[in-house]
Protein backbone atom coordinates (compact mmCIF):
# COMPACT_ATOMS: atom_id res chain seq x y z
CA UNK A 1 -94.66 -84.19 -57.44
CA UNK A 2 -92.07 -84.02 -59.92
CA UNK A 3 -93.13 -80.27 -60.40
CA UNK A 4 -93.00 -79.28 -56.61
CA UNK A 5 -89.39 -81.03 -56.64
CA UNK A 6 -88.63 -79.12 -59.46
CA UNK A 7 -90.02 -75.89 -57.70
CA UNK A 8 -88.08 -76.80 -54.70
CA UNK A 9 -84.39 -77.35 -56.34
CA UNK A 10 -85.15 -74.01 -58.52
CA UNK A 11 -85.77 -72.14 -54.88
CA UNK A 12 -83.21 -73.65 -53.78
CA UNK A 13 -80.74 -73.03 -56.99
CA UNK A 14 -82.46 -69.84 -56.61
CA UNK A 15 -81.14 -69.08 -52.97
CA UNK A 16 -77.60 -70.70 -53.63
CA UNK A 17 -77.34 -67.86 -56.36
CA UNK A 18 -78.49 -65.03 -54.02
CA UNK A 19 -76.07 -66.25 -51.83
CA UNK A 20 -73.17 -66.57 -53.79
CA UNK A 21 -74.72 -62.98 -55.11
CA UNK A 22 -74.45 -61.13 -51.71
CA UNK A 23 -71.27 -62.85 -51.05
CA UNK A 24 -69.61 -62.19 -54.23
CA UNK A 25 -71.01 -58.33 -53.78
CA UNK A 26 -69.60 -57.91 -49.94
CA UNK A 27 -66.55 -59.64 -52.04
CA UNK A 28 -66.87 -56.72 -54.25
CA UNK A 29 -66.94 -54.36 -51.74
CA UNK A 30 -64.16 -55.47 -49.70
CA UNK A 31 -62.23 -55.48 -53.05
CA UNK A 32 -63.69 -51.47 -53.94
CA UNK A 33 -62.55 -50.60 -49.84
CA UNK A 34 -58.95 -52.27 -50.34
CA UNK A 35 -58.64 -50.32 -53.62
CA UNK A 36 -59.80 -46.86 -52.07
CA UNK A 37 -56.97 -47.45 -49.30
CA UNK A 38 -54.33 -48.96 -51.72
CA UNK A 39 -55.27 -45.30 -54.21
CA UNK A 40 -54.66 -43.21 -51.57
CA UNK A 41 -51.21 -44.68 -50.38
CA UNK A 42 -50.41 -44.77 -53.81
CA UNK A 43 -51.48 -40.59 -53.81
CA UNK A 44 -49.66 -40.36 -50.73
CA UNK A 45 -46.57 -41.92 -51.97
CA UNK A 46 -46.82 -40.12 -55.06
CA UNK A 47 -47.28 -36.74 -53.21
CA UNK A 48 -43.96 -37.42 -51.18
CA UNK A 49 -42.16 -38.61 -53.88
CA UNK A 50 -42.80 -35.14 -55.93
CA UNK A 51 -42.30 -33.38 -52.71
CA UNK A 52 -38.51 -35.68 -52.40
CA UNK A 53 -38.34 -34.93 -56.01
CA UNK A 54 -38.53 -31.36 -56.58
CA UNK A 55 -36.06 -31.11 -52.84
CA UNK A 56 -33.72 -33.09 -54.83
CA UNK A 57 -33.63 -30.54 -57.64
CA UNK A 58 -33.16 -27.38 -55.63
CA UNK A 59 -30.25 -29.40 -53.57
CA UNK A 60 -28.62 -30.25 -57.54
CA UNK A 61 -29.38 -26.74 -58.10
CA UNK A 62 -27.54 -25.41 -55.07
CA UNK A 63 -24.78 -27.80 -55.77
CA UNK A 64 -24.15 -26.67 -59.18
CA UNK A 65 -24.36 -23.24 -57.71
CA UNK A 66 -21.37 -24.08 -55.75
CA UNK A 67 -19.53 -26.33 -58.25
CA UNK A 68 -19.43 -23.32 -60.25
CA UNK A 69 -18.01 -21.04 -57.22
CA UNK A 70 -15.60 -23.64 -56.69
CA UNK A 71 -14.63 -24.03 -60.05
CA UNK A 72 -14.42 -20.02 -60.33
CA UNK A 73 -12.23 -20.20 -57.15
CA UNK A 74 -9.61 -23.17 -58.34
CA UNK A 75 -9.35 -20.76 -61.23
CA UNK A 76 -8.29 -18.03 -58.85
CA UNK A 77 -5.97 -20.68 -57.25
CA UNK A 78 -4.10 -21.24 -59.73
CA UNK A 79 -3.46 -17.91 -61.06
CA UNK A 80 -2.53 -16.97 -57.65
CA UNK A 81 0.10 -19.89 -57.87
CA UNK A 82 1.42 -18.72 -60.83
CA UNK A 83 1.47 -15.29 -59.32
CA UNK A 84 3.23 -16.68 -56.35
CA UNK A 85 5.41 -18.46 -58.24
CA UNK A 86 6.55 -15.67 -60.35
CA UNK A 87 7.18 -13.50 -57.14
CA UNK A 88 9.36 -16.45 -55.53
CA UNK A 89 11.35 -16.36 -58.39
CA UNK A 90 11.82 -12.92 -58.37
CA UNK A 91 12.98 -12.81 -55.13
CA UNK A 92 15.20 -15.25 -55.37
CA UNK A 93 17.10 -13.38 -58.32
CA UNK A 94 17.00 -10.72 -55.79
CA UNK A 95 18.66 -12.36 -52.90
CA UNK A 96 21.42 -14.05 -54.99
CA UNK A 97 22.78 -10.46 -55.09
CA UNK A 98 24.64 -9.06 -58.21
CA UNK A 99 26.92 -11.29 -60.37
CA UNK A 100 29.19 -8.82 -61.03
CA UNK A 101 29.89 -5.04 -61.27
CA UNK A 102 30.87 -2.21 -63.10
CA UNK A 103 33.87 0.29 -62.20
CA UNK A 104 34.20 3.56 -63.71
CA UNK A 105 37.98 4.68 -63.94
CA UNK A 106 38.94 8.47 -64.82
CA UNK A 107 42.68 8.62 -66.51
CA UNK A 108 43.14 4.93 -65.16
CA UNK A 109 42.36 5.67 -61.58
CA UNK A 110 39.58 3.73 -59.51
CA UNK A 111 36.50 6.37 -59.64
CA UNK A 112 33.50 4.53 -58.29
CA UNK A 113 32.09 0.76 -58.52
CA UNK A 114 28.28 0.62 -59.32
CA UNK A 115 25.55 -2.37 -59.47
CA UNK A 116 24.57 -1.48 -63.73
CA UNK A 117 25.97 -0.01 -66.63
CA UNK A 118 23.39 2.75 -66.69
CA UNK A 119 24.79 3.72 -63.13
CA UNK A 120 27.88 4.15 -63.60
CA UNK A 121 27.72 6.25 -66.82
CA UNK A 122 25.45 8.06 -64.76
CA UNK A 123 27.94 8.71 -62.45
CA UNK A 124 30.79 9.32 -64.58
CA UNK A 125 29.04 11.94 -66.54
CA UNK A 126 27.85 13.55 -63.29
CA UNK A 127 31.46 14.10 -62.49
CA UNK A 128 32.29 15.45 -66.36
CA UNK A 129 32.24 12.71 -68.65
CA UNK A 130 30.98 13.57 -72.23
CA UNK A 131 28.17 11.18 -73.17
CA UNK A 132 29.72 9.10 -75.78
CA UNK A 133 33.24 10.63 -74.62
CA UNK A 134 34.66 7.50 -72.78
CA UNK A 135 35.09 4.15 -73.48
CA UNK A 136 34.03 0.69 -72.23
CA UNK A 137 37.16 -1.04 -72.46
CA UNK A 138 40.74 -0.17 -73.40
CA UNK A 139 41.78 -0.33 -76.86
CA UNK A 140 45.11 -1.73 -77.96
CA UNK A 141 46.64 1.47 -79.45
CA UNK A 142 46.29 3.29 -76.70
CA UNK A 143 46.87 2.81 -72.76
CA UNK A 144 44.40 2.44 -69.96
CA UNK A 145 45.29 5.70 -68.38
CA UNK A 146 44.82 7.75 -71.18
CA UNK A 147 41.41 7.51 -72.02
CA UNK A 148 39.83 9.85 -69.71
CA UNK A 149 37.03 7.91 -68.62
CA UNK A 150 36.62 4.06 -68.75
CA UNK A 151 34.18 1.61 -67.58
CA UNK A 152 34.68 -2.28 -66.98
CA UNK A 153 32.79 -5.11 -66.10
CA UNK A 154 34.10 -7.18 -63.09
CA UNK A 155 32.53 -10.53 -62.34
CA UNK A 156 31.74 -11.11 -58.41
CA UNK A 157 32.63 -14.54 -56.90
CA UNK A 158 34.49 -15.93 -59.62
């Protein structure tokens, strides 16, 4: 008997271990299913994430595209503000009008009144002067009306 009890607990250990087999195998396979799904959510993420990834670098590409237009056109801005700038100022100077003028007199007499100094010996030796023959201002030894052709400065608002 001791061998038939024996026989019967090995059967039995025997059938406890083909149990614990199978269910340690459908164990196994649940385990092999869940890994199979959790790989391809894992490719599936990984796909979208390259797919996010590489949109992301042509959107930084496009951006730098434009950072450098816009960096080009601040450039342009602010030579165009100096431009501007310089214009203003030049028109300014232009409205303010002369600050003064210059009179050409012939043997002390009022001839003409022009804006420059170029101008008016212009005009004076249109009308005869010698160029280098008259004189900007009056010299002590002799008098006003005797040089034959004078120019002089006169300020304007002063």
């Amino acid at each position: 008997m001791t061998r038939t009890t024996t026989l019967a607990a090995l059967r039995e250990s025997a059938q406890r271990a083909d149990i614990e087999l199978a269910s340690v195998q459908q164990e196994i396979t649940l385990l092999n299913r869940r890994a199979d799904v959790d790989t391809a959510r894992a490719d599936a993420t990984t796909a979208a994430l390259r797919e996010r990834l590489e949109q992301a670098a042509i959107a930084a590409a496009r951006h730098e595209d434009e950072l450098h237009t816009l960096r080009a056109q601040s450039l342009l801005d602010t030579e165009d503000r100096a431009v501007l700038r310089m214009l203003l100022r030049t028109a300014r100077k232009q409205s303010q009008g002369p600050d003064r003028v210059y009179v050409v007199f012939h043997h002390g007499a009022l001839h003409s009144v022009h804006a420059t100094s170029d101008a008016a010996e212009d005009a004076a030796e249109r009308d005869g002067a010698i160029p280098g023959g008259w004189t900007a201002s009056p010299t002590a030894d002799r008098p006003t009306t005797e040089a034959p052709w004078r120019i002089q400065r006169f300020p304007l608002g002063a």
